[in-house]
C-alpha atoms as a PDB file:
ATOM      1  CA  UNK A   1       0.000   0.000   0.000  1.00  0.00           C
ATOM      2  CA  UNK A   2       0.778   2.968  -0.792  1.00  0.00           C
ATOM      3  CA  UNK A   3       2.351   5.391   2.051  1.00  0.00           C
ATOM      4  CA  UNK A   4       0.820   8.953   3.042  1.00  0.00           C
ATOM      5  CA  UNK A   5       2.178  11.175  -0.061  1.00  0.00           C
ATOM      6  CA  UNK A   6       2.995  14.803   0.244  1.00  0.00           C
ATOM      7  CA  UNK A   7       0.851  16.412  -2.772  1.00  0.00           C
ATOM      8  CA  UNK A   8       3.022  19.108  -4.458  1.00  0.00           C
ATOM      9  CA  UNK A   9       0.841  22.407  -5.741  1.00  0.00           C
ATOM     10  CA  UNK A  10       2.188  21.721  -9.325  1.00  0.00           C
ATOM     11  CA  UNK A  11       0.514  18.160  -9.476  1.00  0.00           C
ATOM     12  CA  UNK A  12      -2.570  20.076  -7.710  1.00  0.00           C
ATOM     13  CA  UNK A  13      -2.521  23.073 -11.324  1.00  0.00           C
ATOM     14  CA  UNK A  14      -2.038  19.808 -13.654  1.00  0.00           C
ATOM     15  CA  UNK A  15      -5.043  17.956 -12.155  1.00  0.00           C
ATOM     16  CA  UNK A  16      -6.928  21.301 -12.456  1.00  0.00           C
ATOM     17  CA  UNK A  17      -5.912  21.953 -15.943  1.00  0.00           C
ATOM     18  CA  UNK A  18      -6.445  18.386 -17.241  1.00  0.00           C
ATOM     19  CA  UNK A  19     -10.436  18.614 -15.409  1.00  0.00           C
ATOM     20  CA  UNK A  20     -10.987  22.362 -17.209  1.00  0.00           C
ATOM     21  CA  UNK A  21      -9.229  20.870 -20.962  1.00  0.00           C
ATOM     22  CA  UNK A  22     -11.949  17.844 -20.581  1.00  0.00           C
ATOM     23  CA  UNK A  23     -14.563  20.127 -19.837  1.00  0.00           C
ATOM     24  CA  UNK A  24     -13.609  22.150 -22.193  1.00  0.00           C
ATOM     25  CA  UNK A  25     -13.803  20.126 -24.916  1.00  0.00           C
ATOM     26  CA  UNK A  26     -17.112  18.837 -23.565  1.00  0.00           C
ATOM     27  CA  UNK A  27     -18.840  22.530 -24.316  1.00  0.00           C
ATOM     28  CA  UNK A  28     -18.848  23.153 -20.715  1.00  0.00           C
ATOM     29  CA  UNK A  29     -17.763  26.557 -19.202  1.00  0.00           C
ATOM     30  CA  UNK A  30     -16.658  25.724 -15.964  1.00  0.00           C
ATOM     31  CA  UNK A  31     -13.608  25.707 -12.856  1.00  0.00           C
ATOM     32  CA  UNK A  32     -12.141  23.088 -10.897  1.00  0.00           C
ATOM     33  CA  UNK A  33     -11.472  23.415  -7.685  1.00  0.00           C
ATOM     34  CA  UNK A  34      -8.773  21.851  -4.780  1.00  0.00           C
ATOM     35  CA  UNK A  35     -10.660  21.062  -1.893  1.00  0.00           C
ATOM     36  CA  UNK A  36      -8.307  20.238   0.859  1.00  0.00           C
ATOM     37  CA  UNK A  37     -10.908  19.593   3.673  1.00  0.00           C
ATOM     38  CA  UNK A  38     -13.635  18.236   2.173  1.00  0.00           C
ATOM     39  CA  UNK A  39     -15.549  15.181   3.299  1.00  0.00           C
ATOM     40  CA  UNK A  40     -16.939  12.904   0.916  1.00  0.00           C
ATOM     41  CA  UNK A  41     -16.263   9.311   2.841  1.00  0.00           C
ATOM     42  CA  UNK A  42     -16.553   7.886   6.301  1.00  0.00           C
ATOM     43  CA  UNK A  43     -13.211   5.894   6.091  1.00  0.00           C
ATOM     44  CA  UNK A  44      -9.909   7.516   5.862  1.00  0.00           C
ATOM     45  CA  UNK A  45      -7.325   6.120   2.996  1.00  0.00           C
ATOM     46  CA  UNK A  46      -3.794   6.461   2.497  1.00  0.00           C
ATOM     47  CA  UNK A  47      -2.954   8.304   0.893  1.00  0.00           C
ATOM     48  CA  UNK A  48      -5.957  10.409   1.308  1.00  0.00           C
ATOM     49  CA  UNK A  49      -7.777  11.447  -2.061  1.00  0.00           C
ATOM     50  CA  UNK A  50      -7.727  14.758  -3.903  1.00  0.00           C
ATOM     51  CA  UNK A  51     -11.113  15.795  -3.722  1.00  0.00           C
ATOM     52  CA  UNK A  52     -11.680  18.844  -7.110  1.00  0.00           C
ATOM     53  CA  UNK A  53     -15.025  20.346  -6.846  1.00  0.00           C
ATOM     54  CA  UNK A  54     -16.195  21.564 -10.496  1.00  0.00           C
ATOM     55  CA  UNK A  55     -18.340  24.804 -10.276  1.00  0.00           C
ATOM     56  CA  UNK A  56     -20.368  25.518 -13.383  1.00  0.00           C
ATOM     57  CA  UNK A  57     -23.584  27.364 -13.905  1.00  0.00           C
ATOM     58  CA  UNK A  58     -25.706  23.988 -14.506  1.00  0.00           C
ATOM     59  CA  UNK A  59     -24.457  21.321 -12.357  1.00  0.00           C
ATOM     60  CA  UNK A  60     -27.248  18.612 -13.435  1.00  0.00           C
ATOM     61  CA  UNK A  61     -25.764  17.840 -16.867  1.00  0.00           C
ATOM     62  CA  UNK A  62     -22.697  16.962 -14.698  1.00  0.00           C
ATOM     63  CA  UNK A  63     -24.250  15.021 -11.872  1.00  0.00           C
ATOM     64  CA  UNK A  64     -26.926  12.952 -13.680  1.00  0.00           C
ATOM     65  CA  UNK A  65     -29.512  10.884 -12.462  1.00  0.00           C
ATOM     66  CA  UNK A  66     -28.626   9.622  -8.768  1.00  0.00           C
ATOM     67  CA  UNK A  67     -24.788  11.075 -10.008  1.00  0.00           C
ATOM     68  CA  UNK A  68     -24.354   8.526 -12.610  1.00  0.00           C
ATOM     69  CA  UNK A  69     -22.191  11.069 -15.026  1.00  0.00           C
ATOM     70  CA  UNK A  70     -20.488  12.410 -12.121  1.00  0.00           C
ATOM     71  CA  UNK A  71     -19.187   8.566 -11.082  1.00  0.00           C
ATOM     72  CA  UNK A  72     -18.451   8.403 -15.328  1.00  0.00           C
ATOM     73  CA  UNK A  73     -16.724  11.380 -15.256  1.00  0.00           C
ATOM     74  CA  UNK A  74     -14.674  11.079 -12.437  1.00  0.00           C
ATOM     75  CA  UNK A  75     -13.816   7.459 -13.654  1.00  0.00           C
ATOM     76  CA  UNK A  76     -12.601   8.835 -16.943  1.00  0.00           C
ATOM     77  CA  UNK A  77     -10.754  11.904 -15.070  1.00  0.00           C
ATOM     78  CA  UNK A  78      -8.705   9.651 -13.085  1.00  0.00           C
ATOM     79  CA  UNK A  79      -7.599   6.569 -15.883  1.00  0.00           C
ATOM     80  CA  UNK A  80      -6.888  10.304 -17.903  1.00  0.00           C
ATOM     81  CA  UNK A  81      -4.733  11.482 -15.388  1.00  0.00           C
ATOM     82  CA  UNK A  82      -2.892   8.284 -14.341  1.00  0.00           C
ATOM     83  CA  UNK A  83      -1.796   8.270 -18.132  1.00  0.00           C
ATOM     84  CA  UNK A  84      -0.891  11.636 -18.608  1.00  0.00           C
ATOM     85  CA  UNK A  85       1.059  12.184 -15.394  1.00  0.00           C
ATOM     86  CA  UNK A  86       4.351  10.354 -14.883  1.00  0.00           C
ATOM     87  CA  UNK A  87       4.152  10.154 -11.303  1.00  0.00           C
ATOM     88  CA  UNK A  88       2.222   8.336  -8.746  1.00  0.00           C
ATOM     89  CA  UNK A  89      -0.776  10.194  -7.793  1.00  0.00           C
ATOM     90  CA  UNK A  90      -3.268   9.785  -4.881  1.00  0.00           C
ATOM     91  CA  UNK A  91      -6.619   8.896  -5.560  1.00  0.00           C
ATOM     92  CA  UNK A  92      -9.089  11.493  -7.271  1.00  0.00           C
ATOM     93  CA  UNK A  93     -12.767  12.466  -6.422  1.00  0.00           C
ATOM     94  CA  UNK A  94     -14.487  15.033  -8.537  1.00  0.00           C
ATOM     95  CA  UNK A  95     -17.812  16.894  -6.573  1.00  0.00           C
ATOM     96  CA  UNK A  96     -19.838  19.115  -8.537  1.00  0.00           C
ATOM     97  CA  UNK A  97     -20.996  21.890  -7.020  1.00  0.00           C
ATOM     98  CA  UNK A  98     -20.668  20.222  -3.283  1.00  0.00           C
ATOM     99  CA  UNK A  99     -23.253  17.346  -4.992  1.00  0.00           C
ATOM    100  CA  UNK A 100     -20.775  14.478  -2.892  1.00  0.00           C
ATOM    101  CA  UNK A 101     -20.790  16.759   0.334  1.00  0.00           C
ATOM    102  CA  UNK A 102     -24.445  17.468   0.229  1.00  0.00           C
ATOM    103  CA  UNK A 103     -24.645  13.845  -0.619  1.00  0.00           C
ATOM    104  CA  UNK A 104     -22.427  12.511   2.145  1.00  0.00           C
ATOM    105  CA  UNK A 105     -24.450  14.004   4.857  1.00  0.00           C
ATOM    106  CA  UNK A 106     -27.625  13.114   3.539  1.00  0.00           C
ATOM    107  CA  UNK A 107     -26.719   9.623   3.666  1.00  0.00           C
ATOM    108  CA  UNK A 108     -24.988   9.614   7.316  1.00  0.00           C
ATOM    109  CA  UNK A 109     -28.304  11.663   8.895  1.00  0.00           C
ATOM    110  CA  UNK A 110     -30.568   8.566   6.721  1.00  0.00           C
ATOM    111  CA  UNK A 111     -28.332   6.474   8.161  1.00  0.00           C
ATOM    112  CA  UNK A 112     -29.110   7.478  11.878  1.00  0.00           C
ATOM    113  CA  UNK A 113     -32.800   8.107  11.317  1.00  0.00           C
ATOM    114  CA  UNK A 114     -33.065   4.788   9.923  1.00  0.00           C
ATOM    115  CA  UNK A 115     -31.629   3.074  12.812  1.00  0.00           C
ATOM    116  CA  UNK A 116     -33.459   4.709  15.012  1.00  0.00           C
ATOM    117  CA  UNK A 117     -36.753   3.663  13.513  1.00  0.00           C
ATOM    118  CA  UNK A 118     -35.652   0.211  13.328  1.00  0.00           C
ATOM    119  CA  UNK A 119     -34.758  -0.103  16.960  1.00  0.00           C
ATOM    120  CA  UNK A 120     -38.005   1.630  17.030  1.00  0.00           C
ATOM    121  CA  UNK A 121     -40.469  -0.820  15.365  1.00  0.00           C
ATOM    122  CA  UNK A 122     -38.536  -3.608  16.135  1.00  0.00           C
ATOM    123  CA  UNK A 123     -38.625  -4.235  12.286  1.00  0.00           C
ATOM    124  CA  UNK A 124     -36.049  -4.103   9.107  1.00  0.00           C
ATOM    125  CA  UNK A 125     -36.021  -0.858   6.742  1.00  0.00           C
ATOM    126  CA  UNK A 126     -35.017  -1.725   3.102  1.00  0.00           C
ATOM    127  CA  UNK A 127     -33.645   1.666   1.911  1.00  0.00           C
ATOM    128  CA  UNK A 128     -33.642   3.025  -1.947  1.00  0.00           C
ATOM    129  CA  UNK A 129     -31.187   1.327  -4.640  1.00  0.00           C
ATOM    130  CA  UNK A 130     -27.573   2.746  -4.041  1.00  0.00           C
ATOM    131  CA  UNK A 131     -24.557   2.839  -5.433  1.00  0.00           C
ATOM    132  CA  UNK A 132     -21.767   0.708  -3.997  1.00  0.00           C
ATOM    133  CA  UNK A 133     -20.159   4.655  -2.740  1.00  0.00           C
ATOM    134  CA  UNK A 134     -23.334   5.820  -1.211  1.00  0.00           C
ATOM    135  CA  UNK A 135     -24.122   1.942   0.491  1.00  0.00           C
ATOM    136  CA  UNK A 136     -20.477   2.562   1.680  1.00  0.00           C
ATOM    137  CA  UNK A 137     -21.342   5.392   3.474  1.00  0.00           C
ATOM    138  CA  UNK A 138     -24.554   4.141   5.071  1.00  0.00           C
ATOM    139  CA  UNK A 139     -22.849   0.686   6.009  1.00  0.00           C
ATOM    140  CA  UNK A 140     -19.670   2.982   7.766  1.00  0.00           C
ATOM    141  CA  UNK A 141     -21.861   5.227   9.283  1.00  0.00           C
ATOM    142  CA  UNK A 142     -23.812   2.164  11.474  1.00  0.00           C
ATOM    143  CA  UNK A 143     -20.845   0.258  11.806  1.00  0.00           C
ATOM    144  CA  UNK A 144     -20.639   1.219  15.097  1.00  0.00           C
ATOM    145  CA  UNK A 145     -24.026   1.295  16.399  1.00  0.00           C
ATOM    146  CA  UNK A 146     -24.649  -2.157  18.070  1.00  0.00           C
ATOM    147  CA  UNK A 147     -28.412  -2.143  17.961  1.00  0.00           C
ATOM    148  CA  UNK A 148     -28.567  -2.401  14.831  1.00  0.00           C
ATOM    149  CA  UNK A 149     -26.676  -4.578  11.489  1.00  0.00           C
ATOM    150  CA  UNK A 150     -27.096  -3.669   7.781  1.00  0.00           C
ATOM    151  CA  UNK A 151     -26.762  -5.674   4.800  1.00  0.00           C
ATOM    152  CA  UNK A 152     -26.566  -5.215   1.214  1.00  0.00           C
ATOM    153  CA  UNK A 153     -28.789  -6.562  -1.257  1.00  0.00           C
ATOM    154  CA  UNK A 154     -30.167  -6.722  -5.017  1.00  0.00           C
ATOM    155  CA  UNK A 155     -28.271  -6.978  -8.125  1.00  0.00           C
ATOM    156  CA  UNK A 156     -26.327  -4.220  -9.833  1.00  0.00           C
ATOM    157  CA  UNK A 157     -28.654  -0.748 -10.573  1.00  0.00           C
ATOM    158  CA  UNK A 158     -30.832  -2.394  -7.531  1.00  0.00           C
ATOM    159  CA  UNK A 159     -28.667  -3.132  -4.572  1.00  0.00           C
ATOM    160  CA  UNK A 160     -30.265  -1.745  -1.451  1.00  0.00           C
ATOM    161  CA  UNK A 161     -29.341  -1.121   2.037  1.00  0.00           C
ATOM    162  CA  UNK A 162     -31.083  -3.023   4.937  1.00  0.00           C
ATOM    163  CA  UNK A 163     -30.876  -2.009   8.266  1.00  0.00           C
ATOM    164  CA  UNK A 164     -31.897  -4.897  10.998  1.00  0.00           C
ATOM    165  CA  UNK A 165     -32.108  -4.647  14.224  1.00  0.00           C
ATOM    166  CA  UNK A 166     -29.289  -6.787  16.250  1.00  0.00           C
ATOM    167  CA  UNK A 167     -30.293  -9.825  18.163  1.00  0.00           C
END
């Protein structure tokens, strides 16, 4: 595994330039951004990602349905920028607009509200299909919480979250 790297400001203006060419060429006016602090994930990795926030005055044509493009974008942003760099980089996460923030804390508070209603009713709460990211987040965020286990579920577009309560 890879050991904590120190992330130099000129790999920081590549990343950023090779994110405005693509969008560039894409027909879309927009900026990315280094976000040093942001929070996207429960766990912590080494080395930690770069998280680039792209601002741009219509966000949905990035983001998709459920963030579907953004996942396809930031999968072809990162195989792009393994090739064209000849060093080795950290891992990449592209936000648009804060969509993974806004995202990320949606899920945690579900998270908690959901356990709470299972210990609640005694009963397990299936939650909506997920991506394996976002049933990441929902599985880390109840990890700890003892009254309550969570599974995953489904095939593919359909895996879902459920929550049980602990015997």
């Amino acid at each position: 595994m890879i050991e904590e790297m120190k992330v130099n400001e000129q790999l920081i203006i590549d990343i950023q330039g090779i994110i405005e060419e693509l969008l560039d060429k894409m027909g879309i006016v927009a900026a990315a951004e280094y976000k040093e602090d942001a929070i996207v994930q429960e766990v912590e990795r080494i080395p930690r990602p770069l998280l680039f926030d792209i601002d741009c005055a219509n966000p949905g044509i990035l983001i998709g349905r459920a963030g579907q493009t953004l996942d396809s974008l930031q999968y072809l942003l990162r195989t792009m920028i393994s090739h064209m760099l000849d060093e080795e980089i950290p891992p990449i996460v592209v936000d648009v607009s804060g969509y993974k923030q806004r995202r990320y804390k949606y899920l945690k508070d579900l998270a908690v509200r959901a356990a709470s209603q299972v210990v609640e009713s005694g009963e397990p709460l299936t939650l909506e299909p997920m991506s394996a990211y976002e049933r990441r987040i929902i599985h880390t965020a109840l990890n700890d919480d003892e009254r309550v286990i969570t599974e995953s579920t489904g095939f593919e577009d359909s895996r879902k979250v459920v929550i049980k309560p602990a015997k």
